[in-house]
Structures are given as C-alpha cells and as structure tokens.
N, C-alpha and C. Protein backbone atom coordinates (compact mmCIF):
# COMPACT_ATOMS: atom_id res chain seq x y z
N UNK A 1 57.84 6.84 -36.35
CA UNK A 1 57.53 6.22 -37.61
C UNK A 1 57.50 4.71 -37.40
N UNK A 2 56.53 3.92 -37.86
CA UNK A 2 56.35 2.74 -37.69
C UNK A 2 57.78 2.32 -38.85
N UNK A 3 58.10 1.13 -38.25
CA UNK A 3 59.13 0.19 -38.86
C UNK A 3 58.40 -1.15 -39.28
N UNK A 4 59.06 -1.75 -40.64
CA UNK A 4 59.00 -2.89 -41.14
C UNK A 4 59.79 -3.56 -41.72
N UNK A 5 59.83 -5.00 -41.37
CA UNK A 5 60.84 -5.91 -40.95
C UNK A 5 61.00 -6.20 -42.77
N UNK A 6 62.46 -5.96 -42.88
CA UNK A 6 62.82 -6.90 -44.08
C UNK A 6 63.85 -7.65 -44.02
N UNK A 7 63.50 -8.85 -44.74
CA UNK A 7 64.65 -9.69 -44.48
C UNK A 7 65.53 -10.01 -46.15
N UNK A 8 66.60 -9.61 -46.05
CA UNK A 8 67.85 -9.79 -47.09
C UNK A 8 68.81 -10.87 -46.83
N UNK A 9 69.00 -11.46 -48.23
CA UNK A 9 70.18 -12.86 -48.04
C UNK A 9 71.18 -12.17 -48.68
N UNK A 10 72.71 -11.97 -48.23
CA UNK A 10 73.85 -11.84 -48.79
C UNK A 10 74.94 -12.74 -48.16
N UNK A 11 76.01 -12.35 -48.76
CA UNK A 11 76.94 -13.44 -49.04
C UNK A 11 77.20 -13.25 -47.29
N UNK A 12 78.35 -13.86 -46.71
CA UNK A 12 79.13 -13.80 -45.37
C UNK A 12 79.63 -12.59 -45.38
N UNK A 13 80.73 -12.51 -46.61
CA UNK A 13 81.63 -11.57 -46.54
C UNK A 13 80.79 -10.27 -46.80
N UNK A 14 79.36 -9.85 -46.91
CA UNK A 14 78.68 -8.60 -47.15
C UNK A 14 77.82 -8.28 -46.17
N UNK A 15 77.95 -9.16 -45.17
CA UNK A 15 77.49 -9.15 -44.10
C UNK A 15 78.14 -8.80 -43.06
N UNK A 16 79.35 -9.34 -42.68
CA UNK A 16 80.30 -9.16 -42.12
C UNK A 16 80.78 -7.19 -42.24
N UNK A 17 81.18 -7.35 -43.64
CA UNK A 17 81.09 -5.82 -44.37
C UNK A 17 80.30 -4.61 -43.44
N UNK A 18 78.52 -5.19 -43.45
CA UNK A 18 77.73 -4.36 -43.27
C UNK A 18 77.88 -4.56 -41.29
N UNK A 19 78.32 -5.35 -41.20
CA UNK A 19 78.51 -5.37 -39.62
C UNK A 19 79.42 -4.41 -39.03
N UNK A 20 80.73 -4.50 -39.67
CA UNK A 20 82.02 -3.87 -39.17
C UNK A 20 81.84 -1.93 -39.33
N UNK A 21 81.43 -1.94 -40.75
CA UNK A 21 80.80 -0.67 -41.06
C UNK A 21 80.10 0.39 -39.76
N UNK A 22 79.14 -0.31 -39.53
CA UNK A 22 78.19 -0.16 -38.61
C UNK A 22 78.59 -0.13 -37.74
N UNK A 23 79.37 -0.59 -36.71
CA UNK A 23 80.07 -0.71 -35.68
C UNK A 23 81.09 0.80 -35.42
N UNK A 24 81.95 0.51 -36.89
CA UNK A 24 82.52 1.45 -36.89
C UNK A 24 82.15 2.95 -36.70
N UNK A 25 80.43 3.15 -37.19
CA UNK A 25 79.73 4.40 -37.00
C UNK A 25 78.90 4.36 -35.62
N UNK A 26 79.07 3.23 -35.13
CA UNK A 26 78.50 3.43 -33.81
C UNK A 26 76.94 3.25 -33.91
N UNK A 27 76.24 2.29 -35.05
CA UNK A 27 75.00 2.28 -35.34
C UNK A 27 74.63 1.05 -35.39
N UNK A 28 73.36 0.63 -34.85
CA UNK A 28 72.85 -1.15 -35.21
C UNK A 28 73.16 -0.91 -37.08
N UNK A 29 72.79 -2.44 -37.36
CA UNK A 29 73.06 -2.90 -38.88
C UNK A 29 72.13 -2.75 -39.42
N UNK A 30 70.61 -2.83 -38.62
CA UNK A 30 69.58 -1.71 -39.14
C UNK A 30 69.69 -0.40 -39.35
N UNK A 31 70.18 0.19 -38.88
CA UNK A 31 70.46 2.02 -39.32
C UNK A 31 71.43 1.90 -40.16
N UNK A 32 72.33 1.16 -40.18
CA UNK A 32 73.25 1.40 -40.87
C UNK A 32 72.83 1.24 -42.57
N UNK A 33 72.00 0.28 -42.73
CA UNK A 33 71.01 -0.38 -43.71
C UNK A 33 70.51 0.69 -44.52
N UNK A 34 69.74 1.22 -43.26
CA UNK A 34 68.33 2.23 -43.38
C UNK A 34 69.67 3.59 -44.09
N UNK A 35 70.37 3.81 -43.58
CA UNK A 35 70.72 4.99 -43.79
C UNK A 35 71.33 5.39 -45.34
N UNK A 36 71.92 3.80 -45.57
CA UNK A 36 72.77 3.21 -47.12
C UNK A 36 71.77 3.33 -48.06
N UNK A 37 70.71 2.90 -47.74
CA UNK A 37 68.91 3.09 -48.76
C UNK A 37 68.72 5.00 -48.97
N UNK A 38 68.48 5.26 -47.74
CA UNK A 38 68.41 6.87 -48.06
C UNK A 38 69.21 7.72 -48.46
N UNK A 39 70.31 7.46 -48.10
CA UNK A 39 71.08 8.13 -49.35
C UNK A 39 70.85 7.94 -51.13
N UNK A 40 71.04 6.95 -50.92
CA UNK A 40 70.90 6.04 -52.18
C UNK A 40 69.99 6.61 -52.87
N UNK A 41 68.86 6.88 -52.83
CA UNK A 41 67.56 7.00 -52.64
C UNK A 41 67.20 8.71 -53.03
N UNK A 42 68.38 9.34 -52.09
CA UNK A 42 68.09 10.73 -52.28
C UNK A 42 69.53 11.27 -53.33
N UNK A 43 70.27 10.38 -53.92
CA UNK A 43 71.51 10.21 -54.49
C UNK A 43 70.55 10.60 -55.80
N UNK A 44 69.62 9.50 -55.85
CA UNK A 44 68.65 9.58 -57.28
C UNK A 44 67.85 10.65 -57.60
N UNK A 45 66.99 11.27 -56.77
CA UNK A 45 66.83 12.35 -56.87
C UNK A 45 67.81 13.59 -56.97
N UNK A 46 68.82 13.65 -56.41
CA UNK A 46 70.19 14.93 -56.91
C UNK A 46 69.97 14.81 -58.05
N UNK A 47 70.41 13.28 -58.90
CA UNK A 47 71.10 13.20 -60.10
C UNK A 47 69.91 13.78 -61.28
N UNK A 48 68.59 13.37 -60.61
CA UNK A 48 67.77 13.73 -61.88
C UNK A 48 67.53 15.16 -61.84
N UNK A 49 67.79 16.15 -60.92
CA UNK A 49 67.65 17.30 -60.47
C UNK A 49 68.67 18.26 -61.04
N UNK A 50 69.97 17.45 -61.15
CA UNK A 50 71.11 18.23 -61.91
C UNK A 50 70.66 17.59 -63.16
N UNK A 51 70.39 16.52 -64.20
CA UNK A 51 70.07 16.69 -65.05
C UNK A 51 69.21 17.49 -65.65
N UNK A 52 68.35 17.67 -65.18
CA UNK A 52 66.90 18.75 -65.33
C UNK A 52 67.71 19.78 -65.84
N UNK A 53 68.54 20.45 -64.71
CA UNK A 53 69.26 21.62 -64.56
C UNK A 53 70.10 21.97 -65.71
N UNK A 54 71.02 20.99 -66.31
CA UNK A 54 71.52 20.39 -67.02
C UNK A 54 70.92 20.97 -68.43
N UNK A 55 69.84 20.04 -68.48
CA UNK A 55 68.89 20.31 -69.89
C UNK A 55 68.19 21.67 -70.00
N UNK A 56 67.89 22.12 -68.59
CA UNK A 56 67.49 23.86 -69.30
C UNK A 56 68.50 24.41 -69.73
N UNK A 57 69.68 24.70 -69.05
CA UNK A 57 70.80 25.09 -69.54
C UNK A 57 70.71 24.98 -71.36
N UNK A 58 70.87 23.88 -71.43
CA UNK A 58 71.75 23.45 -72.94
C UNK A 58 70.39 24.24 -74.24
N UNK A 59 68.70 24.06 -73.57
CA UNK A 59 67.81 24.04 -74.01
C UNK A 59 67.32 25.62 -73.74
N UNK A 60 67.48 26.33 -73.14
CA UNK A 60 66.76 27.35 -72.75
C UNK A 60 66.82 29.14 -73.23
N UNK A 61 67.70 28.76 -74.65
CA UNK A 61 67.71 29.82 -75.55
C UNK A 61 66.38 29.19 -76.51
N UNK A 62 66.47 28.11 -76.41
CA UNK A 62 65.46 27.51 -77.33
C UNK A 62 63.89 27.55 -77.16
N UNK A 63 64.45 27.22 -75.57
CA UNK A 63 62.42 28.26 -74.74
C UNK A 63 62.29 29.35 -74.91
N UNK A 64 63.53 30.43 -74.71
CA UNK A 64 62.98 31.54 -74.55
C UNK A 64 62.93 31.58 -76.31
N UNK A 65 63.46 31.48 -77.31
CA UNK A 65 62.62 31.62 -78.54
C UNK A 65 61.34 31.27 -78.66
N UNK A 66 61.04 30.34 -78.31
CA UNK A 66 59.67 30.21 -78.66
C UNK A 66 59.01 30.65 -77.84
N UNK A 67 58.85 30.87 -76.73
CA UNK A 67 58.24 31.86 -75.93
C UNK A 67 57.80 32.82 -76.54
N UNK A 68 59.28 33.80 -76.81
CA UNK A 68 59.27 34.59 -77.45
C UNK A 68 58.26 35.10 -79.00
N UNK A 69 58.24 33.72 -79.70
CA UNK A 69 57.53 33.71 -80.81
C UNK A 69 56.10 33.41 -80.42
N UNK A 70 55.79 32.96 -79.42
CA UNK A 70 54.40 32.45 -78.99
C UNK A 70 53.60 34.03 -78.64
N UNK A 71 54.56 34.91 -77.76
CA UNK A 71 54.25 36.08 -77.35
C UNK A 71 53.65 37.16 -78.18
N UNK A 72 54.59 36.68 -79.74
CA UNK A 72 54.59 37.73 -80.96
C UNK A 72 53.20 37.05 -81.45
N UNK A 73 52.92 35.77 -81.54
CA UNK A 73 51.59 35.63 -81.91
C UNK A 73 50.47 35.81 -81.12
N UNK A 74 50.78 35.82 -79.86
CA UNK A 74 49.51 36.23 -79.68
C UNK A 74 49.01 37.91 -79.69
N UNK A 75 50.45 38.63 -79.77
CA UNK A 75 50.26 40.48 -80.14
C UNK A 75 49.77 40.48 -81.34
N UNK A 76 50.18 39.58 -82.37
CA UNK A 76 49.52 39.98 -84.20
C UNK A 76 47.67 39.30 -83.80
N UNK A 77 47.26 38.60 -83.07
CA UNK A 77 46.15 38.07 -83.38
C UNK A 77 45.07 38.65 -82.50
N UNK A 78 45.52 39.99 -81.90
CA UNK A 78 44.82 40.93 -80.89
C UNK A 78 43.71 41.70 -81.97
C-alpha cells in the first residue's frame, strides 16, 4: 500500500507520550500513529453498528406491524 506523509504539531509532552508508547509496543511512531487512527476509525463504525442494532431492537415490533399491515393490504386489493 502506498504511504503518505503527514505532518502533525503537538505539544512536547504528546509527543514524547506517542514516542514512549511506541517503543513500548516495539513499533516506529508511524505505526504506532497509523494503528491509534484505525482503531479509532473502526471504533466508529462498531458504535454506529450497535446503534443500528440497538434501534431495531427497540423498533422492530413496530416493522413487523406494519409489514404486517402492508401484507394485509396488499391480500384485500388482489
């Protein structure tokens, strides 16, 4: 996969942070970066995925009624 260069300003101490981190996992401060984004990233997608999940739940006596009623109209209009 091609790579592209970005450049970020943070403080010392979030740098330092993202250094020691990294070190500690045994990864340049680029992966370590890259890896903090994709989670992140795929963090957002979970959350809207359990919401979804979430809302059929709470909602889905309410589909299958109307389903249900959609079904009955189209048997009376045969």
């Amino acid at each position: 996969m091609a790579k592209t260069q970005l450049n970020v300003r943070v403080d010392e101490a979030t740098a330092e942070a993202a250094r020691q981190r990294a070190l500690q996992r045994g990864v340049s401060v680029n992966r370590y970066i890259e890896e903090l984004v994709n989670r992140d990233a795929g963090e957002v997608g979970h959350t809207f995925v359990e919401a979804a999940a979430d809302f059929m739940k709470q909602y889905a006596s309410v589909f299958a009624d109307e389903s249900a009623a959609e079904d009955e109209r189209r048997r009376g209009s045969r």
